[in-house]
N, C-alpha and C. Protein backbone atom coordinates (compact mmCIF):
# COMPACT_ATOMS: atom_id res chain seq x y z
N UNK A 1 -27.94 147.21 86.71
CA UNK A 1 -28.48 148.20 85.82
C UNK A 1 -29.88 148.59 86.30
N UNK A 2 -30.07 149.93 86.47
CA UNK A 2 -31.72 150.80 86.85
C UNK A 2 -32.24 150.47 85.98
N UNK A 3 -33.69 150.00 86.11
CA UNK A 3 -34.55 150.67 84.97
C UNK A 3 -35.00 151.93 85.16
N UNK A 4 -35.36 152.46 83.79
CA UNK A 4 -36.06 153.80 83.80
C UNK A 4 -37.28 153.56 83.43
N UNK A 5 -38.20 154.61 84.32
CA UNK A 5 -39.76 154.74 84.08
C UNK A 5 -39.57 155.13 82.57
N UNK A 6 -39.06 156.34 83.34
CA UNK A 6 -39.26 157.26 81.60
C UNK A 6 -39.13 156.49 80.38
N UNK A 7 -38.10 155.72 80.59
CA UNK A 7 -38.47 155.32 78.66
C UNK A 7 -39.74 154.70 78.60
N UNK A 8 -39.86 153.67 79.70
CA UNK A 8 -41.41 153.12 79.22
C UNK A 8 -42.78 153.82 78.37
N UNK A 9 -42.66 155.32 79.54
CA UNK A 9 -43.54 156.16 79.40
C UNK A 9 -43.80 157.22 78.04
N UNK A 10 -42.28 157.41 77.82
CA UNK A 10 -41.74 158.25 76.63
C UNK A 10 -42.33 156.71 74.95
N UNK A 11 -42.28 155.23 75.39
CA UNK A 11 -42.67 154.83 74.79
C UNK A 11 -44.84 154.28 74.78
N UNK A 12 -44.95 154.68 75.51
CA UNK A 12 -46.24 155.07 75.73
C UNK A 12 -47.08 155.79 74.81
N UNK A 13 -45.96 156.73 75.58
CA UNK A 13 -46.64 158.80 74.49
C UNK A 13 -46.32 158.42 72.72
N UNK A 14 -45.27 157.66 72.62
CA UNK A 14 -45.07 157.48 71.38
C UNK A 14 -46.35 156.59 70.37
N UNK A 15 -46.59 155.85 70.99
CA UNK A 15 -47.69 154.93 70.60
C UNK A 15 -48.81 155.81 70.60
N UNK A 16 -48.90 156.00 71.51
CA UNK A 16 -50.57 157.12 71.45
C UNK A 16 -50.42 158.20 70.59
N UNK A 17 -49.32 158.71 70.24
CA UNK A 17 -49.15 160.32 69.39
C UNK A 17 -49.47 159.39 67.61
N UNK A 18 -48.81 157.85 67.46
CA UNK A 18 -48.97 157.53 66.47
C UNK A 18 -50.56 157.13 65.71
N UNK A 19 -51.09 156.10 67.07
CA UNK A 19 -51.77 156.01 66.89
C UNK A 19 -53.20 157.25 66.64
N UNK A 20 -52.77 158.10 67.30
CA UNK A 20 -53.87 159.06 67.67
C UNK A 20 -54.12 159.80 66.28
N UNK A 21 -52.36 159.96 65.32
CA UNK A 21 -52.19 160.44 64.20
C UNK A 21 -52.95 160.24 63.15
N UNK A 22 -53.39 159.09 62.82
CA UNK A 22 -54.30 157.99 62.38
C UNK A 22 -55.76 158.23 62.69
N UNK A 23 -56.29 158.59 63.83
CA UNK A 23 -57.88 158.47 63.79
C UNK A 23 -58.68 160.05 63.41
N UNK A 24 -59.91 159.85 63.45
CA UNK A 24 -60.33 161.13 62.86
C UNK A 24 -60.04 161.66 63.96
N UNK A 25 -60.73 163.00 64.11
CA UNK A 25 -61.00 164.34 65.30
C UNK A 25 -62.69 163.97 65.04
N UNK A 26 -62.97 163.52 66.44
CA UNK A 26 -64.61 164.34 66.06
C UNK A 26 -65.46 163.31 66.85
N UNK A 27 -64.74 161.81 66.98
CA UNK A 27 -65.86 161.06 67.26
C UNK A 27 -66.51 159.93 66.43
N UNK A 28 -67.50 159.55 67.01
CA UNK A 28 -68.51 158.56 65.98
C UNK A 28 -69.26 159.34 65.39
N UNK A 29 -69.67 160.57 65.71
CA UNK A 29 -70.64 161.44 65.68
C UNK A 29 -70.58 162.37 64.11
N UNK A 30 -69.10 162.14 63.83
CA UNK A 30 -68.91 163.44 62.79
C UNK A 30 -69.49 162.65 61.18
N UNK A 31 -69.50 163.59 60.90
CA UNK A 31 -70.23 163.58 59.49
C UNK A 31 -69.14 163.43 58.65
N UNK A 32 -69.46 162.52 57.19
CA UNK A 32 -68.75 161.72 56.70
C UNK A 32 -68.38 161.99 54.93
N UNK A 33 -68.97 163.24 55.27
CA UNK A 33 -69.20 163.98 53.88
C UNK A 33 -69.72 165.88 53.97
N UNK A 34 -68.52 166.20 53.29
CA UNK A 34 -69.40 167.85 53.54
C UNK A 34 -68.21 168.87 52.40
N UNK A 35 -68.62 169.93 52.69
CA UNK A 35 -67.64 170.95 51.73
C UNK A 35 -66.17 171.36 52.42
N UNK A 36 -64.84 171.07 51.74
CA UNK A 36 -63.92 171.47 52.10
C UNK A 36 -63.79 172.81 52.30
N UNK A 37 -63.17 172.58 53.70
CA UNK A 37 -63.52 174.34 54.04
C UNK A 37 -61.59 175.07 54.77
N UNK A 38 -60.93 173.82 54.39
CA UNK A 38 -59.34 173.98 54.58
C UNK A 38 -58.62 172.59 54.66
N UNK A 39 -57.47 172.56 54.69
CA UNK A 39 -56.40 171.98 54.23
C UNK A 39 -55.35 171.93 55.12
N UNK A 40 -54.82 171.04 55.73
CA UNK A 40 -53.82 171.15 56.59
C UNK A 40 -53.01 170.07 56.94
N UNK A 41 -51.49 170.45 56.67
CA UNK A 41 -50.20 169.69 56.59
C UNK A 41 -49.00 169.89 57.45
N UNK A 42 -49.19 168.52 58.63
CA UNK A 42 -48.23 168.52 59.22
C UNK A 42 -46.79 168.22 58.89
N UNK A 43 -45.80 168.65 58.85
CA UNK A 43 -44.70 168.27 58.61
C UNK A 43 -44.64 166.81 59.16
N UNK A 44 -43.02 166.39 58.99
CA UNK A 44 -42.76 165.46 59.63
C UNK A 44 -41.88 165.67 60.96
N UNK A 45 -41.51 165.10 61.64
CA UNK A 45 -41.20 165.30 62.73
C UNK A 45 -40.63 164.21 63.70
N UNK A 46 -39.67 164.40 64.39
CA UNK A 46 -38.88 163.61 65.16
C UNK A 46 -39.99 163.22 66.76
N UNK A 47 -40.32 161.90 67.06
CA UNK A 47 -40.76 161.44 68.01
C UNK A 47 -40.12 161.00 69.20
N UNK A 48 -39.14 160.51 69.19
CA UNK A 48 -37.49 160.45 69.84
C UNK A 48 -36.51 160.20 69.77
N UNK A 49 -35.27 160.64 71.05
CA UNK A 49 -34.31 160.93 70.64
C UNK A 49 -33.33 159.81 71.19
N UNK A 50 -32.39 159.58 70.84
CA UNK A 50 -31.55 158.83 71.66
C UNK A 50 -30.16 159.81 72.40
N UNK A 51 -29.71 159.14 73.04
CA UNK A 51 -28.63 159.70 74.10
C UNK A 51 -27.44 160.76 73.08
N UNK A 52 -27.49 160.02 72.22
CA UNK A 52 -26.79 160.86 70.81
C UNK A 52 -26.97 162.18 70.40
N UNK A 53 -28.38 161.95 71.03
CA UNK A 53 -29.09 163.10 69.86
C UNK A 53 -29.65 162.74 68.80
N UNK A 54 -29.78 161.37 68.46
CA UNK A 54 -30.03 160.92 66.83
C UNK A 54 -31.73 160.60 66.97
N UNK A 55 -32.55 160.99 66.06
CA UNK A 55 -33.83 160.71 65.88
C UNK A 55 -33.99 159.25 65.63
N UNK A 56 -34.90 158.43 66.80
CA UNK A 56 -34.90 156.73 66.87
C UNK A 56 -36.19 156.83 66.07
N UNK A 57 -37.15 157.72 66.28
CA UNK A 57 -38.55 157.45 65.74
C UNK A 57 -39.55 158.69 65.07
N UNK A 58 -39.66 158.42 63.57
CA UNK A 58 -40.18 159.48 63.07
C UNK A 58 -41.53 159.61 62.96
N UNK A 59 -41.84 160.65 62.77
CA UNK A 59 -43.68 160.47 62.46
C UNK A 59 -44.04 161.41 61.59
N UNK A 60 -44.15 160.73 60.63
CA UNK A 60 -44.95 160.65 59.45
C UNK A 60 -45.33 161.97 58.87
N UNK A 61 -45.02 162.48 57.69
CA UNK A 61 -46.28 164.20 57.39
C UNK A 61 -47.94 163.37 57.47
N UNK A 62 -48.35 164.37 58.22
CA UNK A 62 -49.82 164.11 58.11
C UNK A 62 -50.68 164.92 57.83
N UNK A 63 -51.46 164.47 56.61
CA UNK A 63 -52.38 165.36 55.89
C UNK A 63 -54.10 165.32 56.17
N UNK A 64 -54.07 166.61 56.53
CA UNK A 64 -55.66 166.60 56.75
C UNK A 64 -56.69 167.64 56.28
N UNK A 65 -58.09 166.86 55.74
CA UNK A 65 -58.78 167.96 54.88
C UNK A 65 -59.96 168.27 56.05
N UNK A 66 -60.24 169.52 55.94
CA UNK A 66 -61.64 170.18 57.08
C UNK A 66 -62.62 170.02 56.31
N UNK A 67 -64.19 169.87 56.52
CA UNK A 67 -65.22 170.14 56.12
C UNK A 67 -65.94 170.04 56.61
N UNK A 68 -67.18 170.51 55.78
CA UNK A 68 -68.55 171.22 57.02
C UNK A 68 -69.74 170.09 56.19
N UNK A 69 -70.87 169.94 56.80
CA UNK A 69 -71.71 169.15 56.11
C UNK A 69 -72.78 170.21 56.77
N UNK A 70 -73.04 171.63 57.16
CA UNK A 70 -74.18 172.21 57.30
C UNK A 70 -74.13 172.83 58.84
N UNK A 71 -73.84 171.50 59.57
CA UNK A 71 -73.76 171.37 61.09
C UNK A 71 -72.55 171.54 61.97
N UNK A 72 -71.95 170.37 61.13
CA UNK A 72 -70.76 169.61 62.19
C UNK A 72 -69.36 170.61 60.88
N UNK A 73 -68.19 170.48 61.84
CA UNK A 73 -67.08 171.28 61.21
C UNK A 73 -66.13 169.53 61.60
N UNK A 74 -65.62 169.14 60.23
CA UNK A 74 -64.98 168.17 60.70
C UNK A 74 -63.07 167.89 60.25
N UNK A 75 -62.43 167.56 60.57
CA UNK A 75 -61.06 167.06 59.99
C UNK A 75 -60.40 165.72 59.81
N UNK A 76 -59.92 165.69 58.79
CA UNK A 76 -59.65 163.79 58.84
C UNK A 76 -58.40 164.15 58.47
N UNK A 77 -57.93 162.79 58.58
CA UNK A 77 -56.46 162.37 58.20
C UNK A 77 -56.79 161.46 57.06
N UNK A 78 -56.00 162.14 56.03
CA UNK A 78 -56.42 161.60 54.72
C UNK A 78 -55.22 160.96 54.08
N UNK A 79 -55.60 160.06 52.52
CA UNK A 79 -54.11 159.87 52.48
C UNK A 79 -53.44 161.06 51.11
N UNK A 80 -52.22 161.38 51.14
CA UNK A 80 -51.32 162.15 49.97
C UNK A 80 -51.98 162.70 48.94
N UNK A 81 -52.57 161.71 48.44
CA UNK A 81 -53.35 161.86 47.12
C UNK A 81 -54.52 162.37 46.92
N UNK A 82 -55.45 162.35 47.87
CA UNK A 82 -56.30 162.74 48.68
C UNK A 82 -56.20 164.28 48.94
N UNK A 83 -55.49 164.61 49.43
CA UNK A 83 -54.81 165.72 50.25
C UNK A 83 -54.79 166.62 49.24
N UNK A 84 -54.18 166.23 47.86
CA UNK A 84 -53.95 166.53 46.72
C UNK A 84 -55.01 167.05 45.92
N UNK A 85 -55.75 166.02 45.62
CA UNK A 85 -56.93 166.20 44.60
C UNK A 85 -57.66 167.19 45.33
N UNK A 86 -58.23 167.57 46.51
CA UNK A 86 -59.23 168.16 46.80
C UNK A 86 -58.65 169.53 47.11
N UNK A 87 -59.20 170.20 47.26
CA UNK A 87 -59.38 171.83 46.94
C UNK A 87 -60.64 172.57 47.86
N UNK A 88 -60.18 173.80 48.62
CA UNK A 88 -61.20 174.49 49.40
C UNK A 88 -62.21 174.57 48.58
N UNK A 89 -63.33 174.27 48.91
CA UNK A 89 -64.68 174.83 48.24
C UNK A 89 -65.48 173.61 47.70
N UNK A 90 -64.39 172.25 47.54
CA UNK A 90 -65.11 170.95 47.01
C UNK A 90 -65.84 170.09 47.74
N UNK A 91 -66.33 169.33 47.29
CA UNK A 91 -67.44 168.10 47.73
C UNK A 91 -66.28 167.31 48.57
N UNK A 92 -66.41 166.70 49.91
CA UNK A 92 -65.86 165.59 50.42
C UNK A 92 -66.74 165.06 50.46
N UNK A 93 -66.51 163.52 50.19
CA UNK A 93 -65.80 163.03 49.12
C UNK A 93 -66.32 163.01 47.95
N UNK A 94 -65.70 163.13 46.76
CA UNK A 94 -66.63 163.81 45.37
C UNK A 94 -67.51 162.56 45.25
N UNK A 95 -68.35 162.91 45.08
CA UNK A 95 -69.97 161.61 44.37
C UNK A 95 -69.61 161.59 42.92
């Protein structure tokens, strides 16, 4: 029996797309509080496939709120509820 690169690699990309799903955008640098300035919701989505065709690995809807603190324009990955409560024009995170 061959091994294949590819799955290794295809399990690679998978790890990094998950993990990556998870961290902010921006850095150490971004600001940690500012005015919601949009809203944005990834579906969910198939990560891979098997020989079938059948989806082996899903990833997640991921919800993320934008905001500005003056300077910096930032986006996080927030959780559901989160996603929910806040509204263009509000305080992240309300004081």
């Amino acid at each position: 029996m061959a091994r294949r690169p590819g799955r290794r690699l295809l399990a690679g990309v998978c790890l990094l797309a998950v993990a990556l799903a998870g961290c902010d955008r921006g850095g150490d640098a971004t600001p940690t509080s500012g005015t919601v300035t949009d809203k944005k919701l990834d579906p969910p989505r198939c990560g891979a496939w098997n020989k079938q065709h059948q989806c082996t690995h899903r990833i997640p809807t991921r919800y993320e709120i934008c905001f500005e603190d003056g300077k910096k324009h930032t986006c996080r990955t927030v959780p559901q509820h989160d996603w929910e409560r806040y509204k263009v024009g509000d305080h992240y995170p309300a004081s």
